[in-house]
PDB file of N, CA and C in Angstrom:
ATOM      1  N   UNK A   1      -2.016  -6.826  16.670  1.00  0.00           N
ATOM      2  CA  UNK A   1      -0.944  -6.015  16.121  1.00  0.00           C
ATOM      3  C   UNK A   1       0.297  -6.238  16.977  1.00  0.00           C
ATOM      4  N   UNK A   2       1.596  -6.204  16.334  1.00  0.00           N
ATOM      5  CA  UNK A   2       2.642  -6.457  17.274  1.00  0.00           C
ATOM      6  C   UNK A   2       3.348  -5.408  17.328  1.00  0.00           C
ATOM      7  N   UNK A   3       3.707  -5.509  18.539  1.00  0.00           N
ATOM      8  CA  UNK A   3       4.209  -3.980  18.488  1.00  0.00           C
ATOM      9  C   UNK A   3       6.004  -3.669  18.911  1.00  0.00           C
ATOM     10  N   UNK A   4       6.801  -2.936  18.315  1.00  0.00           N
ATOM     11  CA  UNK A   4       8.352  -3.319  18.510  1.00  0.00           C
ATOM     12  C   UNK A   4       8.764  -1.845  19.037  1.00  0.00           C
ATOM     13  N   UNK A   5       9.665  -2.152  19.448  1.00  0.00           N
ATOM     14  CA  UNK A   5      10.821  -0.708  19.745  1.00  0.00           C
ATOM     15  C   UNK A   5      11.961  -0.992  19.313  1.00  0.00           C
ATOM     16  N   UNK A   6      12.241   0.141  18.464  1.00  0.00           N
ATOM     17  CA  UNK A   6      13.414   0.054  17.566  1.00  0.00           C
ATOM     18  C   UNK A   6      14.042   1.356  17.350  1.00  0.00           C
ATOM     19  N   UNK A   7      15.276   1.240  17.697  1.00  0.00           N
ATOM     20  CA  UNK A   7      16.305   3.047  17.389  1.00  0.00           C
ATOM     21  C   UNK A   7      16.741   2.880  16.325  1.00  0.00           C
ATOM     22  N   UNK A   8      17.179   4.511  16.303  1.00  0.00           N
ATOM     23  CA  UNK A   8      17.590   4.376  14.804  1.00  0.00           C
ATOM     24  C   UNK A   8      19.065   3.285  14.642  1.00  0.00           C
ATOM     25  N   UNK A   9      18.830   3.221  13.472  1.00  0.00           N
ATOM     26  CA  UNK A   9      19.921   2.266  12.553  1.00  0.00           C
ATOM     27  C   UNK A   9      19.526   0.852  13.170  1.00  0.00           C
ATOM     28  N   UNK A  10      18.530   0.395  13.932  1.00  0.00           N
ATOM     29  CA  UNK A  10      18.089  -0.845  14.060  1.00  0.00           C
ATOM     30  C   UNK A  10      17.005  -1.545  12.779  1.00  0.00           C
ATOM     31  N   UNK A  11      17.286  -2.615  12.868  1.00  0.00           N
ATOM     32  CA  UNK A  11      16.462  -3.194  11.931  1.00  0.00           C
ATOM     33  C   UNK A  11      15.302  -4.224  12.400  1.00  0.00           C
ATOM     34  N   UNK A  12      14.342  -4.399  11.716  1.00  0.00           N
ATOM     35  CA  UNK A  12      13.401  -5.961  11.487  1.00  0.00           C
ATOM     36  C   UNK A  12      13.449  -6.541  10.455  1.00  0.00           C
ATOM     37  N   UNK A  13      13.350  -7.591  10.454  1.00  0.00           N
ATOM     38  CA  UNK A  13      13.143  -8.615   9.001  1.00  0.00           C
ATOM     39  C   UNK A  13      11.625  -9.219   8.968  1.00  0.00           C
ATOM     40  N   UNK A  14      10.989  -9.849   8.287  1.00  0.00           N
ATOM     41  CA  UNK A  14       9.469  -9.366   7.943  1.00  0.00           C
ATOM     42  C   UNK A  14       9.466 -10.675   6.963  1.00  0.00           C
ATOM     43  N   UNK A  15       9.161 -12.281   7.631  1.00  0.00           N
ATOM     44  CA  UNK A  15       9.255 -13.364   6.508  1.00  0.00           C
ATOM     45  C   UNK A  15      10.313 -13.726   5.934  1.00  0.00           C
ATOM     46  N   UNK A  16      11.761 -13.457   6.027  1.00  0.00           N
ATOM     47  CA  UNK A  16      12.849 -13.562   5.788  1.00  0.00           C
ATOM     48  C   UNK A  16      12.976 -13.044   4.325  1.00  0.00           C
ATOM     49  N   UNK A  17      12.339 -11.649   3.957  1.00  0.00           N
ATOM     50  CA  UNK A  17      12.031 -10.957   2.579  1.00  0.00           C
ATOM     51  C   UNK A  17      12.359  -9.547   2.660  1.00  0.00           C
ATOM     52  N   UNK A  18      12.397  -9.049   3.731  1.00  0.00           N
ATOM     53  CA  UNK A  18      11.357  -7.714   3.645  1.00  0.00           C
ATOM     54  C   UNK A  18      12.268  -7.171   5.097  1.00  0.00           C
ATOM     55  N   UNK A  19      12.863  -6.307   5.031  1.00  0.00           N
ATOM     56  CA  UNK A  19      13.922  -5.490   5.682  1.00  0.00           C
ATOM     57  C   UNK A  19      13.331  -3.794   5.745  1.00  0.00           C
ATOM     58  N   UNK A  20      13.086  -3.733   7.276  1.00  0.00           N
ATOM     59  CA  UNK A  20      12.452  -2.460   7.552  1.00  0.00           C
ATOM     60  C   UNK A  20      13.841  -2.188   8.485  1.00  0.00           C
ATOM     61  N   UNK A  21      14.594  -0.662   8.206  1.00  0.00           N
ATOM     62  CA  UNK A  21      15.352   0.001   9.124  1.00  0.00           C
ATOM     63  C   UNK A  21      14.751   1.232   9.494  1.00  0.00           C
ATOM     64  N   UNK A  22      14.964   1.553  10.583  1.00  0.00           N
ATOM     65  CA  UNK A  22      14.935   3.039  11.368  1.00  0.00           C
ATOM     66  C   UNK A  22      16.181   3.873  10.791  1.00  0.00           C
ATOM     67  N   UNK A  23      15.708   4.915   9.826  1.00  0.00           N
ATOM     68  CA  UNK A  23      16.706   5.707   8.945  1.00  0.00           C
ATOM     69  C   UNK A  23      16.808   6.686  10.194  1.00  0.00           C
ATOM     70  N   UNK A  24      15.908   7.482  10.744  1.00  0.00           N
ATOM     71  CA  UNK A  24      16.179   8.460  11.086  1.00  0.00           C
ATOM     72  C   UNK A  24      14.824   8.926  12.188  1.00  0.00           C
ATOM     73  N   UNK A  25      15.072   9.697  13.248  1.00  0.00           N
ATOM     74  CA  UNK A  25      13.710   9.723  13.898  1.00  0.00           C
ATOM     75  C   UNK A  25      14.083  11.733  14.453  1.00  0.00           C
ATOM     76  N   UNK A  26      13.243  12.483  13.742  1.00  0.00           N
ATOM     77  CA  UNK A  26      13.246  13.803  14.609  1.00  0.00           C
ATOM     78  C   UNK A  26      11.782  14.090  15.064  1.00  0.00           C
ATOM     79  N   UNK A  27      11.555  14.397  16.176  1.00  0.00           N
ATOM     80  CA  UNK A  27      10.468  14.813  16.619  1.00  0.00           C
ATOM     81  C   UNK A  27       9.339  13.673  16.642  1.00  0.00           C
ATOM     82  N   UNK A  28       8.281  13.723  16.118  1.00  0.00           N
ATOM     83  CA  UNK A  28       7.396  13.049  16.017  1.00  0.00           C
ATOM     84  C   UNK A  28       7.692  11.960  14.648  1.00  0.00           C
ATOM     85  N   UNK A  29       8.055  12.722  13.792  1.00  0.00           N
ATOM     86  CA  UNK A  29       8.874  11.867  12.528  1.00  0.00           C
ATOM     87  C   UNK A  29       9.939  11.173  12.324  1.00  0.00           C
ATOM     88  N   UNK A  30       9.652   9.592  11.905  1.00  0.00           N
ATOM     89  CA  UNK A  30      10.277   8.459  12.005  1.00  0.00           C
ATOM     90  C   UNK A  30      10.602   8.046  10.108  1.00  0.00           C
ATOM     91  N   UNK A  31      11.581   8.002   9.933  1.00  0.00           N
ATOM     92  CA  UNK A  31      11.936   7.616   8.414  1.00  0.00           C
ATOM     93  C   UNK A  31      12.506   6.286   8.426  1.00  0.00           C
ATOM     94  N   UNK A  32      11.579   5.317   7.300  1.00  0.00           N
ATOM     95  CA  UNK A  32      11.741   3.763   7.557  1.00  0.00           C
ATOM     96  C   UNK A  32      12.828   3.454   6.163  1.00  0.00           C
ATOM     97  N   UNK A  33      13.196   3.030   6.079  1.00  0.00           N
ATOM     98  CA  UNK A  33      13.472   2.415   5.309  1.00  0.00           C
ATOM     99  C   UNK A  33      13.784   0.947   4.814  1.00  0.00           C
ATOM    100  N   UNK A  34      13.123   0.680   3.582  1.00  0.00           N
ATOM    101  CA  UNK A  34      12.239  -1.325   2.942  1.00  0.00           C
ATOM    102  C   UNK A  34      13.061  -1.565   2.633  1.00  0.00           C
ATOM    103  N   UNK A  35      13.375  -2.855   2.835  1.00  0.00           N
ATOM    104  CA  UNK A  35      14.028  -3.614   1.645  1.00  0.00           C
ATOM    105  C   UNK A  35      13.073  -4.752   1.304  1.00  0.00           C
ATOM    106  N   UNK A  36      12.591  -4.719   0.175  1.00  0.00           N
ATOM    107  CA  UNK A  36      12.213  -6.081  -0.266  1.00  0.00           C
ATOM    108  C   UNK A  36      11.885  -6.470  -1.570  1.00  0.00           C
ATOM    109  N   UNK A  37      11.719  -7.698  -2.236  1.00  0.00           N
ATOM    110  CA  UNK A  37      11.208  -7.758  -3.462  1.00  0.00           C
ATOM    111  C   UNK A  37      10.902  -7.098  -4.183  1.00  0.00           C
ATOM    112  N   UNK A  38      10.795  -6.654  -5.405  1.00  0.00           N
ATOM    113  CA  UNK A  38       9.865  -6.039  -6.249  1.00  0.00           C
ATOM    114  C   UNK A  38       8.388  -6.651  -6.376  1.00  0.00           C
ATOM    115  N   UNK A  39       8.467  -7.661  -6.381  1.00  0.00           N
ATOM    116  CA  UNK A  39       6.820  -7.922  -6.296  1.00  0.00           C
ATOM    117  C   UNK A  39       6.208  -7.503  -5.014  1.00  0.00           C
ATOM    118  N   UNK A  40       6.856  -7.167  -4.154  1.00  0.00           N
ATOM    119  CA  UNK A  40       5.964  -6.853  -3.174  1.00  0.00           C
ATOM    120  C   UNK A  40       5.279  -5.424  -2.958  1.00  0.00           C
ATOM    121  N   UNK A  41       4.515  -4.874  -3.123  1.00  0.00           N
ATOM    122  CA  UNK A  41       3.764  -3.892  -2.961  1.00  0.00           C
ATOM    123  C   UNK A  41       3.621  -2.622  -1.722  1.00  0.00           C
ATOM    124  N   UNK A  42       4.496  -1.845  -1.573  1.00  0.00           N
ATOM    125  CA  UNK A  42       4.546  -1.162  -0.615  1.00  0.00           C
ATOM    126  C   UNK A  42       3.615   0.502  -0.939  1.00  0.00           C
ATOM    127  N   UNK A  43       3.108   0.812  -0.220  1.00  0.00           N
ATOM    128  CA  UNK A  43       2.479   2.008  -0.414  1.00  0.00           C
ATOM    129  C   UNK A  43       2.018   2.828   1.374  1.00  0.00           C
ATOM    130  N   UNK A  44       2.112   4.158   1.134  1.00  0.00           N
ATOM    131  CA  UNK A  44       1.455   4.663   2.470  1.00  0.00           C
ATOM    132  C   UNK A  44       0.229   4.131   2.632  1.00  0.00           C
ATOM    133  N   UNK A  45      -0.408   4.659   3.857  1.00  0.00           N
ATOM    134  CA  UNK A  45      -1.679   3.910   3.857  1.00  0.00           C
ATOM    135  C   UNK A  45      -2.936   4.778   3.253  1.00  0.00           C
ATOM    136  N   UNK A  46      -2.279   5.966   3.545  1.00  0.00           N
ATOM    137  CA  UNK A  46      -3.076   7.347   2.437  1.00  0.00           C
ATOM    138  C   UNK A  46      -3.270   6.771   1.179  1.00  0.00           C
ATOM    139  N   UNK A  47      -2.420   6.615   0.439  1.00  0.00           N
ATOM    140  CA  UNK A  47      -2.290   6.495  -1.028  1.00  0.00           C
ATOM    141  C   UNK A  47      -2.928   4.868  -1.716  1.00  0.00           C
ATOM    142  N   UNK A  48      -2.633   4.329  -0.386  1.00  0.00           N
ATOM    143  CA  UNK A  48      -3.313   3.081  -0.618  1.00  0.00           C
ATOM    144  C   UNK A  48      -4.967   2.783  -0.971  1.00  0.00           C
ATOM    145  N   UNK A  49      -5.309   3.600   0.406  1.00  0.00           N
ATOM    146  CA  UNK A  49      -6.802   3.609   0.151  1.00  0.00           C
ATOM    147  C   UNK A  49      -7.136   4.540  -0.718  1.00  0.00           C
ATOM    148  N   UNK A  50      -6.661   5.638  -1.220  1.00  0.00           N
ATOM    149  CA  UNK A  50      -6.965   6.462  -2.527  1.00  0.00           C
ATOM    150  C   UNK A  50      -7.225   5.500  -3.789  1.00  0.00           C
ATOM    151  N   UNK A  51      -6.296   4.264  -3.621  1.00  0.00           N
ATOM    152  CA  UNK A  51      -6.150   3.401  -4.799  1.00  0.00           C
ATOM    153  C   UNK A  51      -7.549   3.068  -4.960  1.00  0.00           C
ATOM    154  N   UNK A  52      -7.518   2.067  -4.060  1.00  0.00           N
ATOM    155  CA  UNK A  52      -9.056   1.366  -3.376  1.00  0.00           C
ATOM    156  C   UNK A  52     -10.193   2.062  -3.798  1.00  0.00           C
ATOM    157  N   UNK A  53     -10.305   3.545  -3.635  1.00  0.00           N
ATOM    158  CA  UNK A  53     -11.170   4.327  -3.815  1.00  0.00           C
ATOM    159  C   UNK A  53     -11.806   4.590  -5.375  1.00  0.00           C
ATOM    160  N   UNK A  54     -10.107   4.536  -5.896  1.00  0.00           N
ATOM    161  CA  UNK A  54      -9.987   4.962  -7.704  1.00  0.00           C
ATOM    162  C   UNK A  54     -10.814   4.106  -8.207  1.00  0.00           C
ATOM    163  N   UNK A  55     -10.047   2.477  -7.696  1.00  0.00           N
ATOM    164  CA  UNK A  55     -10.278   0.884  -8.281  1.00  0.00           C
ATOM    165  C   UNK A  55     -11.720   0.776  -8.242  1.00  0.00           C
ATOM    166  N   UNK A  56     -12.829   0.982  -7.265  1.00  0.00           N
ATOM    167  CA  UNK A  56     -14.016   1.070  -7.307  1.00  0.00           C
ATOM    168  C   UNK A  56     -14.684   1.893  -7.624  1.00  0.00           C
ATOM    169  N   UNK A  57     -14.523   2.629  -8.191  1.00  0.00           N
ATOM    170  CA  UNK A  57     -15.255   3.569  -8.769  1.00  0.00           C
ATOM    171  C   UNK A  57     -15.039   3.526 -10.029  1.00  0.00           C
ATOM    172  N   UNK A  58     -13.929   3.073 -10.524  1.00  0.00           N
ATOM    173  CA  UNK A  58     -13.339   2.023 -11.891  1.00  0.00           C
ATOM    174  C   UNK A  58     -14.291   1.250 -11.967  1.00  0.00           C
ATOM    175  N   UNK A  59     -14.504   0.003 -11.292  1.00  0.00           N
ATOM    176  CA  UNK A  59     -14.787  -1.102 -11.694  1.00  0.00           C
ATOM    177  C   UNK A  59     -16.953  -0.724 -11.399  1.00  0.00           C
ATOM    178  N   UNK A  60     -17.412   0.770 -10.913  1.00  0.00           N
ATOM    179  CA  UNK A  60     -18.922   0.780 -11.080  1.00  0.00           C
ATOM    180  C   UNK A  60     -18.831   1.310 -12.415  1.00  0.00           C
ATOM    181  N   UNK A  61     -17.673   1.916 -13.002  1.00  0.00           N
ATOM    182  CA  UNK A  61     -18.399   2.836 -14.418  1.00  0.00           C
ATOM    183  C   UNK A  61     -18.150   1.425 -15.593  1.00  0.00           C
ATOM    184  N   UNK A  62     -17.044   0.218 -14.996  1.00  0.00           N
ATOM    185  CA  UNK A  62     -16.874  -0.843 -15.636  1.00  0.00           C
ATOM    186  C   UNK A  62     -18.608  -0.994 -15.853  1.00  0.00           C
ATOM    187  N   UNK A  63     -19.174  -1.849 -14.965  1.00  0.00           N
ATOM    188  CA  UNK A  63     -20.390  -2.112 -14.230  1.00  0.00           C
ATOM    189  C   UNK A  63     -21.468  -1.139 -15.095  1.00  0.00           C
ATOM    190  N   UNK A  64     -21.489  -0.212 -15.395  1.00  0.00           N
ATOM    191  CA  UNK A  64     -21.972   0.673 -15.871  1.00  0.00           C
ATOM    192  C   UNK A  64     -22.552   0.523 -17.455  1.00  0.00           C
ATOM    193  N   UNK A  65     -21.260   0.932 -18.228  1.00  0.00           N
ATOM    194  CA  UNK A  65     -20.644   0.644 -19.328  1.00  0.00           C
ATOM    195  C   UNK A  65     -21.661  -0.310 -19.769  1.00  0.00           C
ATOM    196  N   UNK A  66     -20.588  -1.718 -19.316  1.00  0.00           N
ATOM    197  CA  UNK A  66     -21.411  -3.269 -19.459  1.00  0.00           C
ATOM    198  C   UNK A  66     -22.781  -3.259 -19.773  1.00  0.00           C
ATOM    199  N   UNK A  67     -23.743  -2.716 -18.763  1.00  0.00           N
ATOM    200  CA  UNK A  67     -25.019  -2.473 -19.014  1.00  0.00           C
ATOM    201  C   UNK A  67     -25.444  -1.466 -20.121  1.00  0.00           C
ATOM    202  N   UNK A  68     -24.985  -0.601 -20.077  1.00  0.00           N
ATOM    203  CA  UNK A  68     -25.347   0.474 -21.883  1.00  0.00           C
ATOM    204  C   UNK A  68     -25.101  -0.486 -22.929  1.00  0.00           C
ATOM    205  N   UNK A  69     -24.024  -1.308 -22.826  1.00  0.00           N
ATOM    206  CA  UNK A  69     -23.547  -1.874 -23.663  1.00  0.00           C
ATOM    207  C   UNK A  69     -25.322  -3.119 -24.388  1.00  0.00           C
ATOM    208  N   UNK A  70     -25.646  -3.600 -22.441  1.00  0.00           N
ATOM    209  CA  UNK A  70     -26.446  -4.531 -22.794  1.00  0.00           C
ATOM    210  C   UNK A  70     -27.680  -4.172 -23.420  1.00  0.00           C
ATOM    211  N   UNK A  71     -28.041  -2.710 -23.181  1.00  0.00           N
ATOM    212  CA  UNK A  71     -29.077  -1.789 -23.995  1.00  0.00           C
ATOM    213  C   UNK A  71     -29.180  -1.680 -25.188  1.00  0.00           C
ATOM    214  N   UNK A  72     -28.142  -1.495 -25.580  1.00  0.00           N
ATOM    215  CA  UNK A  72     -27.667  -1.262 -27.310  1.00  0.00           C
ATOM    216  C   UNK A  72     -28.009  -2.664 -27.893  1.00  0.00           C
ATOM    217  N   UNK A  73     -27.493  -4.096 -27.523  1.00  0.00           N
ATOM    218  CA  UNK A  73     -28.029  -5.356 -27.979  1.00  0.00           C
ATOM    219  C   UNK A  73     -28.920  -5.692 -28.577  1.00  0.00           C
ATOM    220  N   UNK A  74     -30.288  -5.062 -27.297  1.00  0.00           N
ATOM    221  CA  UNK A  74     -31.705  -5.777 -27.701  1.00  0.00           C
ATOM    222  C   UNK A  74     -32.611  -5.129 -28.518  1.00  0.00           C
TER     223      UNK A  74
END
């Protein structure tokens, strides 16, 4: 992991794409602000793995399904 120090209104660039600034920092709380692509995919890391969580549990009732499905066939 690399690790930076950065004040506010400083920036990083990230692949020559992807623009992270230090909006604002009170207390323990640091506000970033992205710049980058639309294709690129930004999410907390909370909400991320919630996804992850959704997506597989999606893809067992997929998994699921499929098989009732293969019941009904024979």
């Amino acid at each position: 992991m690399l690790i930076l120090s950065r004040r506010k209104d400083e920036t990083i660039i990230i692949d020559d794409k992807i623009e992270i600034s230090i909006v604002d920092i009170k207390g323990d709380q640091v506000k970033l602000g992205i710049n980058a692509p639309r294709s690129v995919k930004i999410y907390r890391k909370e909400v991320y793995l919630e996804i992850e969580k959704e997506n597989a549990a999606a893809a067992r009732s997929s998994d699921a399904l499929a098989s009732l499905g293969d019941l009904f066939k024979k």
